[in-house]
N, C-alpha and C. Protein backbone atom coordinates (compact mmCIF):
# COMPACT_ATOMS: atom_id res chain seq x y z
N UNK A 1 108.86 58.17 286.39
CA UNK A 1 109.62 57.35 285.45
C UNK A 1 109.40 57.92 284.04
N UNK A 2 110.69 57.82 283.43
CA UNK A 2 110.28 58.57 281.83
C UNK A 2 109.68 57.37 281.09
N UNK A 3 109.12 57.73 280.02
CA UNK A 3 108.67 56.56 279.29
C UNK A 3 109.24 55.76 278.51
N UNK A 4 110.84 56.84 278.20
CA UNK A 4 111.74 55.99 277.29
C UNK A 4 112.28 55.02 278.06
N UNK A 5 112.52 55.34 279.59
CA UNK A 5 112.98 53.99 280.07
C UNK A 5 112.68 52.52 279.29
N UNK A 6 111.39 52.00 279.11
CA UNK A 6 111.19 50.37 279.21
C UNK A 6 110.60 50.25 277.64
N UNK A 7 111.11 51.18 277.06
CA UNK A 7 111.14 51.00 275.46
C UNK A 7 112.49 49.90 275.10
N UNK A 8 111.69 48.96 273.63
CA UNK A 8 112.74 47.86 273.73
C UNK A 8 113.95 48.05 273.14
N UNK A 9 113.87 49.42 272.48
CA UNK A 9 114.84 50.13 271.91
C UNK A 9 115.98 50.73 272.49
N UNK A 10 115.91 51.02 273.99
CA UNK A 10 116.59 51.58 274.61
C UNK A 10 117.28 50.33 275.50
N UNK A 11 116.94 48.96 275.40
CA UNK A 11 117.47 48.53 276.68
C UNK A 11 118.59 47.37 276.12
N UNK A 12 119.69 47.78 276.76
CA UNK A 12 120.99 47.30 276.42
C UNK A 12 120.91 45.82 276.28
N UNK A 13 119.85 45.07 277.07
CA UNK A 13 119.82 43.67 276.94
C UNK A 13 119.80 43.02 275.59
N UNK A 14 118.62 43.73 275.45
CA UNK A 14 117.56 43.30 274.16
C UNK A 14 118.82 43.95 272.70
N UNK A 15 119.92 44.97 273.09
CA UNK A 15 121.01 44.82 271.88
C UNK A 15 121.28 43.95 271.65
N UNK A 16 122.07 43.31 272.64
CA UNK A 16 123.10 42.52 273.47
C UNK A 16 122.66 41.44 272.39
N UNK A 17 121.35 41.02 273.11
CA UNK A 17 120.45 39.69 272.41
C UNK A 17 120.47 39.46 271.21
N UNK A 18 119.98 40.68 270.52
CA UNK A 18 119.53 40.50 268.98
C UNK A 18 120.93 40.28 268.17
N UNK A 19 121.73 41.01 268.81
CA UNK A 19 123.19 41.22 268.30
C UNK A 19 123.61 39.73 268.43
N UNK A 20 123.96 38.55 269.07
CA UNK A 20 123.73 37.45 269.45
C UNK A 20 123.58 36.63 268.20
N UNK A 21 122.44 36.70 268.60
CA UNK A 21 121.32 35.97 267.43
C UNK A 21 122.11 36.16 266.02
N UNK A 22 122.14 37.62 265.71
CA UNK A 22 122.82 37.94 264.18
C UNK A 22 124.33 37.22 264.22
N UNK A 23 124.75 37.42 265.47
CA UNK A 23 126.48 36.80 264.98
C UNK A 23 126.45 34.86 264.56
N UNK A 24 125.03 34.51 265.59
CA UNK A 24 125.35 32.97 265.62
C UNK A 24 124.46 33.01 264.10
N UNK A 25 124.03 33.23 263.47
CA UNK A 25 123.40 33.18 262.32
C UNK A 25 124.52 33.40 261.05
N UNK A 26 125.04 33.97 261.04
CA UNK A 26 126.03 34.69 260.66
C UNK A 26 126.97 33.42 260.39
N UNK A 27 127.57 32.94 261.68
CA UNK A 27 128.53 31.94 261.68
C UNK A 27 127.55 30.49 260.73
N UNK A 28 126.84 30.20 261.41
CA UNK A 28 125.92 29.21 260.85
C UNK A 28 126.25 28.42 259.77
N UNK A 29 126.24 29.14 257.95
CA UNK A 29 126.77 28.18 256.75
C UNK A 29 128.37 28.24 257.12
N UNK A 30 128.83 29.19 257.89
CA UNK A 30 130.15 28.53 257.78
C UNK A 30 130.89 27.56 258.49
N UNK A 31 129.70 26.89 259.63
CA UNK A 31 130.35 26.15 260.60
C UNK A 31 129.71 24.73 260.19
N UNK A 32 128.32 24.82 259.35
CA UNK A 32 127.84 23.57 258.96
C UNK A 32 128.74 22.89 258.13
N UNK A 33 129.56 23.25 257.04
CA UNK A 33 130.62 22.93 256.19
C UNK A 33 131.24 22.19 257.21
N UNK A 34 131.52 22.68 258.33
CA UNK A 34 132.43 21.91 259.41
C UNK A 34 131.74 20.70 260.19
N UNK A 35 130.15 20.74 259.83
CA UNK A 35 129.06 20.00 260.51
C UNK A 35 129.52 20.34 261.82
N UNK A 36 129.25 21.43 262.58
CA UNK A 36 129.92 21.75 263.53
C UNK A 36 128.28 22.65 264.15
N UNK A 37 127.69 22.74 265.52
CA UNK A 37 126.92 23.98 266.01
C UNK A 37 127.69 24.71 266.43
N UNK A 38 127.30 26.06 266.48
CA UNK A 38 127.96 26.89 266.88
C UNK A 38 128.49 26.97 268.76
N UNK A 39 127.87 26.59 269.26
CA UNK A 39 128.10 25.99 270.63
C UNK A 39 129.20 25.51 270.32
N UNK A 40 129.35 23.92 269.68
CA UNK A 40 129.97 22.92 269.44
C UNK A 40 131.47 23.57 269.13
N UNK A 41 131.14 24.71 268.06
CA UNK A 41 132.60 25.72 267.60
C UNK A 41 133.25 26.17 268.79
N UNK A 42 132.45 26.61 269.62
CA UNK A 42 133.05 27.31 271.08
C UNK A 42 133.76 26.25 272.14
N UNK A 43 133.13 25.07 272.25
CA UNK A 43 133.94 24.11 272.53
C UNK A 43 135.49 23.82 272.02
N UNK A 44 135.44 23.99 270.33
CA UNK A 44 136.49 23.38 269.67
C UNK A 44 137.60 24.85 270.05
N UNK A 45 137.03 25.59 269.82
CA UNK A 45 137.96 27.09 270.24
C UNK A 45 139.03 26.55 271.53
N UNK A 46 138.27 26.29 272.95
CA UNK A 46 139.19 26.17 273.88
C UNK A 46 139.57 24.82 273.55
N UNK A 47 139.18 23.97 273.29
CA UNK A 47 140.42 22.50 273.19
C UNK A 47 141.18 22.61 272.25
N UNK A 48 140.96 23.61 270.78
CA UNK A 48 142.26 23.52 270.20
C UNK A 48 143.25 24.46 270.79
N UNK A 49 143.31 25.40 271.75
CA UNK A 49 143.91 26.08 272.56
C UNK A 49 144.60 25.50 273.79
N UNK A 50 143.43 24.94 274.27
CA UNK A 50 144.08 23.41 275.70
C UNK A 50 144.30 22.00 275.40
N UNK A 51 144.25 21.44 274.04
CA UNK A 51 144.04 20.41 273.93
C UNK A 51 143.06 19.30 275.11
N UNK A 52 143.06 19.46 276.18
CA UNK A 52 142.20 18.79 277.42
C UNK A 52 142.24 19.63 278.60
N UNK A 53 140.97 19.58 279.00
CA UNK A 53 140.11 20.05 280.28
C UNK A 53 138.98 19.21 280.74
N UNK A 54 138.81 19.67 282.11
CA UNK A 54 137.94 18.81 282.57
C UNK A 54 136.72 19.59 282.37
N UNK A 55 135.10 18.95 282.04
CA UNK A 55 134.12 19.24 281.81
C UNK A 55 133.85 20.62 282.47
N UNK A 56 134.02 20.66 284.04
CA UNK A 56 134.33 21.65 285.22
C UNK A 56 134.49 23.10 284.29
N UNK A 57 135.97 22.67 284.13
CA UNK A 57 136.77 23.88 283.30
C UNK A 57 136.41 24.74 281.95
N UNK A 58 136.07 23.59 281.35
CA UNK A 58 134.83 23.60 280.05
C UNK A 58 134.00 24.82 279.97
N UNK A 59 133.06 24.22 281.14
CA UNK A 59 132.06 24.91 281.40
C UNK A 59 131.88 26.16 282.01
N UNK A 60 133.28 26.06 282.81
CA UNK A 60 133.42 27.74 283.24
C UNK A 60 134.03 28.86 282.56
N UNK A 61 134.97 27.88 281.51
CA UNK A 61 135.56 28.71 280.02
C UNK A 61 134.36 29.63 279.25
N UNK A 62 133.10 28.58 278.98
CA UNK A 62 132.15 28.89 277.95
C UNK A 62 130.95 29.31 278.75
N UNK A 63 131.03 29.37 280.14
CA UNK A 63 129.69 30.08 281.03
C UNK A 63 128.39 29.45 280.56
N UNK A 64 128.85 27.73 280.49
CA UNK A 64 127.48 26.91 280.58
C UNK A 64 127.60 25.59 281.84
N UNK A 65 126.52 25.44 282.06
CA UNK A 65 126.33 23.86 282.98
C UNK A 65 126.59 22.64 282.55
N UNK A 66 127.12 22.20 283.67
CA UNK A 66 127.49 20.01 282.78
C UNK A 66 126.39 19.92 282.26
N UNK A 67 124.64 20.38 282.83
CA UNK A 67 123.77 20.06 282.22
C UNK A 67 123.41 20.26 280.62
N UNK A 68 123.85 21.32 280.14
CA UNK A 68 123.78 22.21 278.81
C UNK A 68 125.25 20.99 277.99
N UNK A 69 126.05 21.25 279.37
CA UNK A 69 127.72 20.56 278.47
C UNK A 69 127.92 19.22 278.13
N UNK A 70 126.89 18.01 278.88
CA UNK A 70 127.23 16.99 278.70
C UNK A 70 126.78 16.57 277.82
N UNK A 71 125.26 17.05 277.16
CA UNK A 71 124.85 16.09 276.14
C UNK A 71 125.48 16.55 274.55
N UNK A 72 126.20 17.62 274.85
CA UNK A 72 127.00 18.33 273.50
C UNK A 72 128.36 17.74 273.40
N UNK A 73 128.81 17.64 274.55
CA UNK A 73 130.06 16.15 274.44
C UNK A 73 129.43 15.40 274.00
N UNK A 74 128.67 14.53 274.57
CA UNK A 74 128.58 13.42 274.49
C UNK A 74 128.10 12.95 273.08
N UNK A 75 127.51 14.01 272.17
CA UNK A 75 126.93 13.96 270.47
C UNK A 75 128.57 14.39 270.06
N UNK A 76 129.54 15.05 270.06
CA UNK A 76 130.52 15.44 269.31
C UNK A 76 131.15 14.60 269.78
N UNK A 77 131.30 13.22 270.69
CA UNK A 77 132.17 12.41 271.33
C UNK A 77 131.60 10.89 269.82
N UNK A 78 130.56 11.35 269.97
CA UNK A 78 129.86 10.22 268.85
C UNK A 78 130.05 10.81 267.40
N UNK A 79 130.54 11.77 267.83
CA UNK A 79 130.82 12.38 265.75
C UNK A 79 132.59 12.24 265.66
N UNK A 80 132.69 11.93 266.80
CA UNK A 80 134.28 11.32 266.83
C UNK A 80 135.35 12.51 267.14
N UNK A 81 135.07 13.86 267.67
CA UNK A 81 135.62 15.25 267.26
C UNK A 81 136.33 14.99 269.43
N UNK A 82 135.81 14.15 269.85
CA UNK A 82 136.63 14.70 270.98
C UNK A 82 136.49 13.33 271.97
N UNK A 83 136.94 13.13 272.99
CA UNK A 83 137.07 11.87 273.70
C UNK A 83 136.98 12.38 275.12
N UNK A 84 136.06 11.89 275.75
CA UNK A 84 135.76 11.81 277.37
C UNK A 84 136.09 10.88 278.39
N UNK A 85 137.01 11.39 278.91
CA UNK A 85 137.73 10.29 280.26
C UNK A 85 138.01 9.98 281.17
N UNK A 86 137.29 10.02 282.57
CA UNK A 86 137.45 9.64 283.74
C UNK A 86 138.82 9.89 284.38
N UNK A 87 139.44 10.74 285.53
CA UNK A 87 140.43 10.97 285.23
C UNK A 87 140.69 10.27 286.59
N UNK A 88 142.24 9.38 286.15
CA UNK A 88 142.93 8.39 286.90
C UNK A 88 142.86 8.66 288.45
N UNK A 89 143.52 10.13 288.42
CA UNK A 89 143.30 10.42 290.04
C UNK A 89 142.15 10.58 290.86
N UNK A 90 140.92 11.07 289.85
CA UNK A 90 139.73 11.26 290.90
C UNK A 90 138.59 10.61 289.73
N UNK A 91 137.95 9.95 289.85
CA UNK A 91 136.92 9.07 288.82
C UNK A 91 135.76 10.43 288.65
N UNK A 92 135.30 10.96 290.22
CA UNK A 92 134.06 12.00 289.71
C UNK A 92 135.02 13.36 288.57
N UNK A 93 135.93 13.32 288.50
CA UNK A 93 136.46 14.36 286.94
C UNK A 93 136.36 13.79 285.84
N UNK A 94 135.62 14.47 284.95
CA UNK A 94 135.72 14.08 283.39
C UNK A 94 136.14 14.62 282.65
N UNK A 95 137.50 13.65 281.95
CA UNK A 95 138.53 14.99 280.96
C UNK A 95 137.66 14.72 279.49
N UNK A 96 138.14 16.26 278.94
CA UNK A 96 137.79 16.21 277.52
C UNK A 96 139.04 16.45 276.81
N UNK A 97 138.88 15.34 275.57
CA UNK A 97 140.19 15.50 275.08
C UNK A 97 139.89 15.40 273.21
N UNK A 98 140.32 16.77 272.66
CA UNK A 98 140.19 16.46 270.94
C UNK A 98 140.86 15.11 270.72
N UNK A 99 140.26 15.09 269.36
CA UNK A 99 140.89 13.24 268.90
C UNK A 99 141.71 13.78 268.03
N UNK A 100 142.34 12.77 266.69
CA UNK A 100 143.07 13.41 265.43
C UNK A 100 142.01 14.11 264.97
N UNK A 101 140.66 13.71 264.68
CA UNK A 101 139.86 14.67 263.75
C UNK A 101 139.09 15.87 264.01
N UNK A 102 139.30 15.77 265.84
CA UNK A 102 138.73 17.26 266.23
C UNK A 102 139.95 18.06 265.89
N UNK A 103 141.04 17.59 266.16
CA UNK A 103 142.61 18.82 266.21
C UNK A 103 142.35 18.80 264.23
N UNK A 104 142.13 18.32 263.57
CA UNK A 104 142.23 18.66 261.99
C UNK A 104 141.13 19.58 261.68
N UNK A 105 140.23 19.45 262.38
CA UNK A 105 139.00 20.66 262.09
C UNK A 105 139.72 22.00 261.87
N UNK A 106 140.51 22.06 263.19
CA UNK A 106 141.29 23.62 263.90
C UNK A 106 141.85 24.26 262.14
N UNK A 107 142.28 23.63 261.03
CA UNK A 107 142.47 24.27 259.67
C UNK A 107 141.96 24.55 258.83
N UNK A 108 141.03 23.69 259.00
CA UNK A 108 139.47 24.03 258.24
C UNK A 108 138.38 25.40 258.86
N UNK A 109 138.76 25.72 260.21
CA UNK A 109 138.21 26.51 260.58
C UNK A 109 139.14 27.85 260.79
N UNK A 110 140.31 27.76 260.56
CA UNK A 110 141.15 28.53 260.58
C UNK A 110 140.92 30.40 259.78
N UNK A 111 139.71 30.09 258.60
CA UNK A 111 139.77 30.86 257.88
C UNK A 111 138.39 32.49 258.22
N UNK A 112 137.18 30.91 259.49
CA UNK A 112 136.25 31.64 260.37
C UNK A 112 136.47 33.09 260.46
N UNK A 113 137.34 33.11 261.10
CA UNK A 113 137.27 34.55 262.31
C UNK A 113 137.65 35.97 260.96
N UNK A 114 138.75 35.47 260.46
CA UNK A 114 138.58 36.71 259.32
C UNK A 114 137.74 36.79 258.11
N UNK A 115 137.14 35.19 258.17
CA UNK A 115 136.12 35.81 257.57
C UNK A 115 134.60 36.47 258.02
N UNK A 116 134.79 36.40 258.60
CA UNK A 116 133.19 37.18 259.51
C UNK A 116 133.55 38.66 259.97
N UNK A 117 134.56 38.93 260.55
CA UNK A 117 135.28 40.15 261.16
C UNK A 117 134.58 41.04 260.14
N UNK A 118 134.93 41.02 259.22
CA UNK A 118 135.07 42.27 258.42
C UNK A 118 133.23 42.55 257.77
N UNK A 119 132.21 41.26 258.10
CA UNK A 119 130.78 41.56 258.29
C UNK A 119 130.18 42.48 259.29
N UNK A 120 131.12 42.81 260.81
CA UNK A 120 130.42 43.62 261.55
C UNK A 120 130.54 45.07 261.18
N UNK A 121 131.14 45.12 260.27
CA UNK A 121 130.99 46.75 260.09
C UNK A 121 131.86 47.62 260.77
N UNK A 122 132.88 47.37 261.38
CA UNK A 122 133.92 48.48 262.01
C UNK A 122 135.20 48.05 261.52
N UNK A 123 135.88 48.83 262.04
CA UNK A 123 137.65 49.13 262.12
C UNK A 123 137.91 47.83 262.76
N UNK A 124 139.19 47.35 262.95
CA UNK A 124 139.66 46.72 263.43
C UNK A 124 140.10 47.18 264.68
N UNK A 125 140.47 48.62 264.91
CA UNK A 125 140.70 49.03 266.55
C UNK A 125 139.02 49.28 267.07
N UNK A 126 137.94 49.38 266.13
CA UNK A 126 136.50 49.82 267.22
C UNK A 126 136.42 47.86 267.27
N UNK A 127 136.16 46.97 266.64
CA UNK A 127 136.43 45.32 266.75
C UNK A 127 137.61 45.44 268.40
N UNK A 128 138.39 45.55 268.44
CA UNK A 128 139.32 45.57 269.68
C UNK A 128 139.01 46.08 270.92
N UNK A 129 138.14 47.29 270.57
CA UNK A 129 138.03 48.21 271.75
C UNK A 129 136.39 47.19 272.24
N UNK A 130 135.43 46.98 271.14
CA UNK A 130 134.26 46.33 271.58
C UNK A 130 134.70 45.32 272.28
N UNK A 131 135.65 44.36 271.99
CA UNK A 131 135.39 43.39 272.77
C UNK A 131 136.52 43.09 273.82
N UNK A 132 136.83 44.16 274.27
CA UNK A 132 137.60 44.30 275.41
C UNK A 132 136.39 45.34 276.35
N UNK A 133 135.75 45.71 275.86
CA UNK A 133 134.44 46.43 276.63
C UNK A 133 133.68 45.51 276.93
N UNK A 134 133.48 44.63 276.25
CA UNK A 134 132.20 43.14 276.64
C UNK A 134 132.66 42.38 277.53
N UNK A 135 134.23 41.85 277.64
CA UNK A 135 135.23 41.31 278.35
C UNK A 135 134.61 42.04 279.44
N UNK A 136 135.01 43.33 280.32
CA UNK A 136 134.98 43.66 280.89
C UNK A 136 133.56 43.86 281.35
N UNK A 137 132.81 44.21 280.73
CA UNK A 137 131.28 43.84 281.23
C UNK A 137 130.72 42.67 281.70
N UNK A 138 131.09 41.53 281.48
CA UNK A 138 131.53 40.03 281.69
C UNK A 138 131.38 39.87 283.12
N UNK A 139 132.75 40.59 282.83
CA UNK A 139 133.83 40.66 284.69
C UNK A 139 133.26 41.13 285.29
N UNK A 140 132.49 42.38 285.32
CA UNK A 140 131.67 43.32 286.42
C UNK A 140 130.42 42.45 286.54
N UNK A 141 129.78 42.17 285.85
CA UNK A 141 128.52 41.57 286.06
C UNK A 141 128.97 39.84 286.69
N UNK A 142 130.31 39.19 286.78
CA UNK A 142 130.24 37.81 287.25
C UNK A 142 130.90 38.29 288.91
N UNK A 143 131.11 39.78 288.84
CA UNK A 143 131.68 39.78 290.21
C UNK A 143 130.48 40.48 291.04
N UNK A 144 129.39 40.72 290.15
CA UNK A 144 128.02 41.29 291.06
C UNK A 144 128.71 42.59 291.44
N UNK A 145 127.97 43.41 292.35
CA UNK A 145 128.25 44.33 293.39
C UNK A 145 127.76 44.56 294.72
């Protein structure tokens, strides 16, 4: 075995990670203005896109558990940003649905994404090409081998 192998410098995880860390930090003063966690932002992303999904769907959108997902509804359901509802046809589904003041966030946050973009340091086609490479790293690693 070489030795550079299990150096922490070399191992794609530990990028991955730190890189992480810097983006949710990053977002941070601009999502508190929104009193928003950054989790909480990733939520608002797909409901202002779906307006309603079921927790299920939620959670497989954002690659977390009802366990991780319910108690983050259930605090942004009490900050008034979204509404949880038993759904008519089957009682064990729980829809999530923005209210008026989660869908009014969506303009206030409107200004997010270009403003951070231009903090990572690339082009807008290496921004495109990265995260159609992560996409796809995603995919290979949720389909195993």
């Amino acid at each position: 075995m070489n030795d550079q192998t299990l150096k922490l410098e070399n191992q794609l995880c530990f990028a991955v990670y730190a890189c992480s860390k810097e983006i949710t930090s990053m977002y941070r003063p601009l999502l508190t203005k929104l009193d928003l966690t950054f989790p909480q932002y990733l939520v608002m992303l797909v409901l202002w896109e779906h307006k309603e999904m079921s927790v299920k769907e939620l959670g497989a959108q954002l690659f977390l558990d009802s366990g991780t997902l319910t108690p983050m509804l259930k605090r942004m359901e009490t900050g008034g940003l979204v509404t949880r509802l038993r759904s008519e046809m089957d009682e064990r589904i729980v829809m999530i649905r923005l209210t008026e003041k989660g869908y009014s966030l969506k303009g206030e946050a409107a200004c997010i994404p270009e403003e951070v973009a231009p903090r990572f340091g690339i082009s807008t086609e290496e921004y495109i090409k990265l995260l159609k490479q992560l996409h796809h790293i995603t995919q290979t690693l949720q389909k195993g081998d």
